[in-house]
C-alpha atoms as a PDB file:
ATOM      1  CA  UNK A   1      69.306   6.374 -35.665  1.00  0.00           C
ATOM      2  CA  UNK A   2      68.762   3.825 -33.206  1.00  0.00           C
ATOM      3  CA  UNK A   3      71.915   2.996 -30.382  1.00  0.00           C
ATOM      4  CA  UNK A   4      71.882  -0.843 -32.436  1.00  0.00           C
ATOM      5  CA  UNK A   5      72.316   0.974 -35.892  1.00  0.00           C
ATOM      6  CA  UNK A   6      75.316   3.252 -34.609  1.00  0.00           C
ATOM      7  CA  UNK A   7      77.083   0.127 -33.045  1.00  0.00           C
ATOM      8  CA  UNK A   8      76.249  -1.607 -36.257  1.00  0.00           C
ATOM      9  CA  UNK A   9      78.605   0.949 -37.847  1.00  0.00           C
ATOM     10  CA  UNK A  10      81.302   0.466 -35.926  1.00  0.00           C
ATOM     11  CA  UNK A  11      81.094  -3.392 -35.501  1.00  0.00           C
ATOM     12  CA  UNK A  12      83.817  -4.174 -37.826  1.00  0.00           C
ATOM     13  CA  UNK A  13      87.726  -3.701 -36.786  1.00  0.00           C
ATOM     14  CA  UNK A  14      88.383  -2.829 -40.641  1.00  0.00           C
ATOM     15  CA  UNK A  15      85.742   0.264 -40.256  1.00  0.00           C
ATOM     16  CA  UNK A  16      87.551   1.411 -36.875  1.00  0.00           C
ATOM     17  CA  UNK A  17      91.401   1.010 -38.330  1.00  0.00           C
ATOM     18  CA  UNK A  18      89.832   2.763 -42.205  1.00  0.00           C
ATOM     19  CA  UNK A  19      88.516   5.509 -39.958  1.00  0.00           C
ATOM     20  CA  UNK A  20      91.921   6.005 -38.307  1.00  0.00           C
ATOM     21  CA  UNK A  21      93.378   5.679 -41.429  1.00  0.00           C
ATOM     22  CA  UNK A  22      91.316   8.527 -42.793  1.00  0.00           C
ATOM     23  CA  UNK A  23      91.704  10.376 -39.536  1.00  0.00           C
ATOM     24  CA  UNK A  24      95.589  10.059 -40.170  1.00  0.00           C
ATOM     25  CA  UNK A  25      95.932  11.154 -43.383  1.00  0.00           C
ATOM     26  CA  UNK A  26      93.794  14.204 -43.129  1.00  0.00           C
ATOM     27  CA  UNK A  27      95.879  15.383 -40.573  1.00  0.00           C
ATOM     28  CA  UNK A  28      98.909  14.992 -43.008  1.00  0.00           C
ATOM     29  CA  UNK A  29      97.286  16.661 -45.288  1.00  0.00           C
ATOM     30  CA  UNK A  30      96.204  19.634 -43.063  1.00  0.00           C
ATOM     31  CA  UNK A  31     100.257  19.662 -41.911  1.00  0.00           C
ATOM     32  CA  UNK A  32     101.328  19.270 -45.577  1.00  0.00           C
ATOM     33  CA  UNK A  33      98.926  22.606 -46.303  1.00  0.00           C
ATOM     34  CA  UNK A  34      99.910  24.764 -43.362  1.00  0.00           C
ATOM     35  CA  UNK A  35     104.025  23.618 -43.967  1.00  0.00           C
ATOM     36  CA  UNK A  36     103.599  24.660 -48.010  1.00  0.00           C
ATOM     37  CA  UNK A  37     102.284  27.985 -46.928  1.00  0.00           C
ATOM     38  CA  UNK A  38     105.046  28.677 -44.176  1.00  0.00           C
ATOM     39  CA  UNK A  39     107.475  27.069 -46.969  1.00  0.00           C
ATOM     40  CA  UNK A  40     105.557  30.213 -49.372  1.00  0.00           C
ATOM     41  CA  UNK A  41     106.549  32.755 -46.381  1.00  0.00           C
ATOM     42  CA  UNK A  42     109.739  31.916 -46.289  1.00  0.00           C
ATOM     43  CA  UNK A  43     110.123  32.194 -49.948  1.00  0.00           C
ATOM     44  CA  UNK A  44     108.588  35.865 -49.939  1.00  0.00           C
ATOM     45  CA  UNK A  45     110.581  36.990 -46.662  1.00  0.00           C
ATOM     46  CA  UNK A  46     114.169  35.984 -48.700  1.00  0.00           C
ATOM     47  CA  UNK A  47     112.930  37.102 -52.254  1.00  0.00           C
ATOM     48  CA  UNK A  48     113.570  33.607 -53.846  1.00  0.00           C
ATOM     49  CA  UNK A  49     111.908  30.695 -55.299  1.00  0.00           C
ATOM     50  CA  UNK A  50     111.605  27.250 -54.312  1.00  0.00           C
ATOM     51  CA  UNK A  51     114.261  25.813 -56.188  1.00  0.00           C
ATOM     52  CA  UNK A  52     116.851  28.324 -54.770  1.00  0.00           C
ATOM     53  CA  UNK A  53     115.713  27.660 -51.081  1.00  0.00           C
ATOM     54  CA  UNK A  54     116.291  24.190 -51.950  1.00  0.00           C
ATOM     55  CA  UNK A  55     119.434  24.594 -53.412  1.00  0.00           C
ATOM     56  CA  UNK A  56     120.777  26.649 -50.462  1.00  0.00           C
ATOM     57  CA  UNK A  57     119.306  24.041 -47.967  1.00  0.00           C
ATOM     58  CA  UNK A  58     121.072  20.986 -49.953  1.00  0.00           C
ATOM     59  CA  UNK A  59     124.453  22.699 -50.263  1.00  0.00           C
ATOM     60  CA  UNK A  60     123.981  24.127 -46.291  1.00  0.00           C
ATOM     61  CA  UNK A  61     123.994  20.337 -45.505  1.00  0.00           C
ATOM     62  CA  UNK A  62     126.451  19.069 -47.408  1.00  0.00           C
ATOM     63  CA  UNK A  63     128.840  22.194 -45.686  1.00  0.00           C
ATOM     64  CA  UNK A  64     127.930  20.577 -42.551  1.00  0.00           C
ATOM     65  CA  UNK A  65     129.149  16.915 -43.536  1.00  0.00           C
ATOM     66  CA  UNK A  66     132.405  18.577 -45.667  1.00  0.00           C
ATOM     67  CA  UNK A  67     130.796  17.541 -49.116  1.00  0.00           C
ATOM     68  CA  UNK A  68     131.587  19.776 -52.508  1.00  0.00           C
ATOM     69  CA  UNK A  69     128.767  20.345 -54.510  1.00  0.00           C
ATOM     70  CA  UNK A  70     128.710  21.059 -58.277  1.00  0.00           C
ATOM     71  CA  UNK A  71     126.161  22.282 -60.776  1.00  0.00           C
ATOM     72  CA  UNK A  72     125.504  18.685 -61.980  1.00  0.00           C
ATOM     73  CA  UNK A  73     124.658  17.889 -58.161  1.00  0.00           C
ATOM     74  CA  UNK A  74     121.999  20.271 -58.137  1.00  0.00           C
ATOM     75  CA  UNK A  75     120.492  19.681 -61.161  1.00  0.00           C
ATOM     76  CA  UNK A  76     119.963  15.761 -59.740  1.00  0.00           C
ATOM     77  CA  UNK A  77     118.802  16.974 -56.518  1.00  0.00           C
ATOM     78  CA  UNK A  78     116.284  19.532 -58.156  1.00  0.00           C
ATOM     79  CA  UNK A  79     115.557  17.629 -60.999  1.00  0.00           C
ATOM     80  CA  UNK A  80     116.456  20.240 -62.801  1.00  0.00           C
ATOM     81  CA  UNK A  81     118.674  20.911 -66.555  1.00  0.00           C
ATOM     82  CA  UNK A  82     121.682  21.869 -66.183  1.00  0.00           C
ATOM     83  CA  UNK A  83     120.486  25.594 -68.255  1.00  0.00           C
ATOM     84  CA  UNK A  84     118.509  26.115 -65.597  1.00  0.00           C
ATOM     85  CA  UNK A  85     121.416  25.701 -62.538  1.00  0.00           C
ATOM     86  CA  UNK A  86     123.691  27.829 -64.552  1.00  0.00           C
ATOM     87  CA  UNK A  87     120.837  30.896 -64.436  1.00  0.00           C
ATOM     88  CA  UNK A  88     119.745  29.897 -60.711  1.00  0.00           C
ATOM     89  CA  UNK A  89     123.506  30.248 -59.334  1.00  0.00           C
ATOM     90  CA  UNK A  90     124.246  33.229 -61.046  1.00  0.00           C
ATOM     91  CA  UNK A  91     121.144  34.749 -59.354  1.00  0.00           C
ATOM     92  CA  UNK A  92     122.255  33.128 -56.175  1.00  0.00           C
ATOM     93  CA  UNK A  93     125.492  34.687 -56.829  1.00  0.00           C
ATOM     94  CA  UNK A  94     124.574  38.354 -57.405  1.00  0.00           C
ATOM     95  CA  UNK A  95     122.454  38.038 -54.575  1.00  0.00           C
ATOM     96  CA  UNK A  96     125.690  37.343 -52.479  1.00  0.00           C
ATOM     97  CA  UNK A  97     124.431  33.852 -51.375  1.00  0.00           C
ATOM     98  CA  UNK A  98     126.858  31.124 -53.136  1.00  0.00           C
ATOM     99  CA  UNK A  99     130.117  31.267 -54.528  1.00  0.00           C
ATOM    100  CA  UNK A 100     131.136  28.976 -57.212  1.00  0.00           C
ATOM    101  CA  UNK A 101     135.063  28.295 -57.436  1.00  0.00           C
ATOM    102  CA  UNK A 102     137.329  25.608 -59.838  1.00  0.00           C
ATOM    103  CA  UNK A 103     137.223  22.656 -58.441  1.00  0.00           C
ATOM    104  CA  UNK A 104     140.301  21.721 -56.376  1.00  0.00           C
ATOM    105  CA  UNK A 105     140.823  18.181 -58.580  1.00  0.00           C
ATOM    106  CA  UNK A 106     139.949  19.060 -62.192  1.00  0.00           C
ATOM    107  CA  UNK A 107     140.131  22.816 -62.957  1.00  0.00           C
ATOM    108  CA  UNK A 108     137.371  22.018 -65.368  1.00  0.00           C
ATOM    109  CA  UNK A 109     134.901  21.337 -63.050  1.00  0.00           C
ATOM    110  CA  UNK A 110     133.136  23.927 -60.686  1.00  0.00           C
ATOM    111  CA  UNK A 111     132.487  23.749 -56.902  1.00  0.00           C
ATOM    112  CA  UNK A 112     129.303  26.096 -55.544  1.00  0.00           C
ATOM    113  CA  UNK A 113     129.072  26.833 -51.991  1.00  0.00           C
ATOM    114  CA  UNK A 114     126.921  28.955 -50.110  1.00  0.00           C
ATOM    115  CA  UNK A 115     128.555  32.362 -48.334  1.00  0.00           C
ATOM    116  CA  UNK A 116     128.415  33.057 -44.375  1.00  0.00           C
ATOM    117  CA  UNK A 117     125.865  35.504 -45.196  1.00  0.00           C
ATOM    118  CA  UNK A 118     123.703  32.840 -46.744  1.00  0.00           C
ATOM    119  CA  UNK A 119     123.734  30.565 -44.362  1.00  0.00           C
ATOM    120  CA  UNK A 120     123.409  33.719 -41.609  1.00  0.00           C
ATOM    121  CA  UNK A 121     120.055  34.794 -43.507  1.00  0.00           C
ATOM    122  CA  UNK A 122     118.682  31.015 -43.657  1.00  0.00           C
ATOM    123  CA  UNK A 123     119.609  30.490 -39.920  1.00  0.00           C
ATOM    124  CA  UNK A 124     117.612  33.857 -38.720  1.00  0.00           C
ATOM    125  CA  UNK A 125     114.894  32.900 -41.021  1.00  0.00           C
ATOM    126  CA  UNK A 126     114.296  29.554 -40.663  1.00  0.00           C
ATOM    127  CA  UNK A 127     115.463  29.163 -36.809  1.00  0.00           C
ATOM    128  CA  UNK A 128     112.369  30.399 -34.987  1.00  0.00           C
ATOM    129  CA  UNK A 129     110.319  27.834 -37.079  1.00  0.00           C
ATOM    130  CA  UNK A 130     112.690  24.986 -36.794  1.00  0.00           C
ATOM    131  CA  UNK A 131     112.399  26.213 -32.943  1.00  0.00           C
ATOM    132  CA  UNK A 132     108.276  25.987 -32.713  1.00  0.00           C
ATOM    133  CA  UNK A 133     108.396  22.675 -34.799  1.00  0.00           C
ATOM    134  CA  UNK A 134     111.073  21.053 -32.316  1.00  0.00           C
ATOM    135  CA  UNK A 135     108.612  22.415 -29.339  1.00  0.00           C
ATOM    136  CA  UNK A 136     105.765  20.417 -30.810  1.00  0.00           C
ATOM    137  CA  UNK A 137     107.525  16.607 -30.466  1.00  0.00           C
ATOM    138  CA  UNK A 138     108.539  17.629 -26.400  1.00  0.00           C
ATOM    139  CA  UNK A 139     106.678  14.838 -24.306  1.00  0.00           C
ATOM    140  CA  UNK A 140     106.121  12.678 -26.574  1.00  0.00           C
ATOM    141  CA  UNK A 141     106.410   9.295 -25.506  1.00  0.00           C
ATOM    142  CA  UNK A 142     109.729   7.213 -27.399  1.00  0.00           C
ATOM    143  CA  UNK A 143     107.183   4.484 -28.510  1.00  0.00           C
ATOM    144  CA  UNK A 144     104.724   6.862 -29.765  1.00  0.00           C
ATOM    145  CA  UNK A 145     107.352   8.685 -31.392  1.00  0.00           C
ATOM    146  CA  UNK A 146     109.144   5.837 -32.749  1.00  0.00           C
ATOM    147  CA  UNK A 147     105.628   5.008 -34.012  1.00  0.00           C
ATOM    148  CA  UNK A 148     105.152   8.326 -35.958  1.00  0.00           C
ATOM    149  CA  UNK A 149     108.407   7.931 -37.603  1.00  0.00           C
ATOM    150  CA  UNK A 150     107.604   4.327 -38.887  1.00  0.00           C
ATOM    151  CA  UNK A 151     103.969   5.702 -40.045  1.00  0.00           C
ATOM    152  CA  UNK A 152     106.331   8.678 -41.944  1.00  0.00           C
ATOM    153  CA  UNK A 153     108.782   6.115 -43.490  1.00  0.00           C
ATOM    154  CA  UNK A 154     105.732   3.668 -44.814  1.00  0.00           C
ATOM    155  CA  UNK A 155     104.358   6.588 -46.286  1.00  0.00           C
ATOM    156  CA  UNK A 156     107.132   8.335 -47.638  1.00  0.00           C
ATOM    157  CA  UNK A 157     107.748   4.772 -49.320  1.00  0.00           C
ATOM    158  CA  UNK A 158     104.488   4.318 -50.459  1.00  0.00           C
ATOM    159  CA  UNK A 159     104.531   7.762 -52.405  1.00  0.00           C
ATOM    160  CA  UNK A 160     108.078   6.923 -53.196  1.00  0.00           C
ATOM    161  CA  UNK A 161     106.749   3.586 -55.231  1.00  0.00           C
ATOM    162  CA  UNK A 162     103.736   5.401 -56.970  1.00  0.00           C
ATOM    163  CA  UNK A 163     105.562   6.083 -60.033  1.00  0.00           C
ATOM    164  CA  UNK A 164     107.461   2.150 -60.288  1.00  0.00           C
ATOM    165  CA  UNK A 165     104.573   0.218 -59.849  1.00  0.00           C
ATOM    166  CA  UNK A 166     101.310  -0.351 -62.120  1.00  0.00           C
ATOM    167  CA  UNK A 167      98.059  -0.734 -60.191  1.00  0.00           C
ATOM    168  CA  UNK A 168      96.940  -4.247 -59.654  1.00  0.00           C
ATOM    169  CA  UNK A 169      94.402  -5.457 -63.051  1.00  0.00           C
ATOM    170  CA  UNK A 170      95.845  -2.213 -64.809  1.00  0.00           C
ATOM    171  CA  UNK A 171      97.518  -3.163 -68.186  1.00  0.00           C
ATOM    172  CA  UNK A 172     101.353  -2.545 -68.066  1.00  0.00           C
ATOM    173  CA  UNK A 173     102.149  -0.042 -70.762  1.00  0.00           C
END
């Protein structure tokens, strides 16, 4: 290949920003891949599945910020049937991670909150990771970082809109 061919190749500012683009995306991917396999690890090491990681996650947080949580709030967050809460907490339960209790405001209802020794086995699990991951963003720049986080959000909004919108020339259905 002759040095005219190669800068041939090149020539074009849409080749240069596709090529980043590619370059960008594979190394999503190849962080998606090795965070799904540490996310697999983590299941093993606490002897649950992904929902009930998830679950204990989503009602950690909403400890944090004073929320209650109910079985119908996990179900939405999981996308999950309401069957299928009712036979993950009690799992949760006789594993000593959650506690479910009447709800303060209609005895009807049901609260479900996770136990000190839940959130004391997610904490020495999770905390050395959450430790490496926060090492990894020291000294970046603010603009560069500012610029990841935008590149995050379009994405996150353009997988987001996959399911509302039809392709363009597709037939709607």
């Amino acid at each position: 290949m002759t040095a005219q061919a190669v800068d041939a190749q090149h020539y074009w500012y849409e080749q240069d920003e596709h090529e980043r683009g590619r370059r960008m995306l594979e190394a999503m991917r190849l962080y998606r891949a090795a965070e799904a396999a540490m996310r697999r690890r983590t299941r093993d090491e606490m002897h649950m599945g992904e929902n009930d990681l998830l679950a204990l996650r989503f009602m950690l947080r909403a400890k944090q910020e004073h929320r209650l949580v109910s079985p119908t709030d996990l179900g939405a967050y999981l996308g999950i049937k309401t069957s299928s809460v009712t036979v993950m907490l009690d799992r949760l339960e006789a594993a000593g991670h959650v506690v479910r209790r009447p709800s303060e405001t209609d005895r009807r209802r049901v609260t479900v909150s996770t136990t000190d020794f839940a959130d004391s086995e997610v904490r020495k699990t999770l905390s050395h990771m959450h430790h490496r991951m926060m090492e990894a963003t020291t000294g970046i720049e603010p603009e560069i970082a500012a610029g990841i986080v935008d590149f995050l959000d379009r994405m996150r909004e353009a997988v987001d809109s996959i399911d509302r919108t039809e392709p363009e020339g597709q037939p709607q259905h």
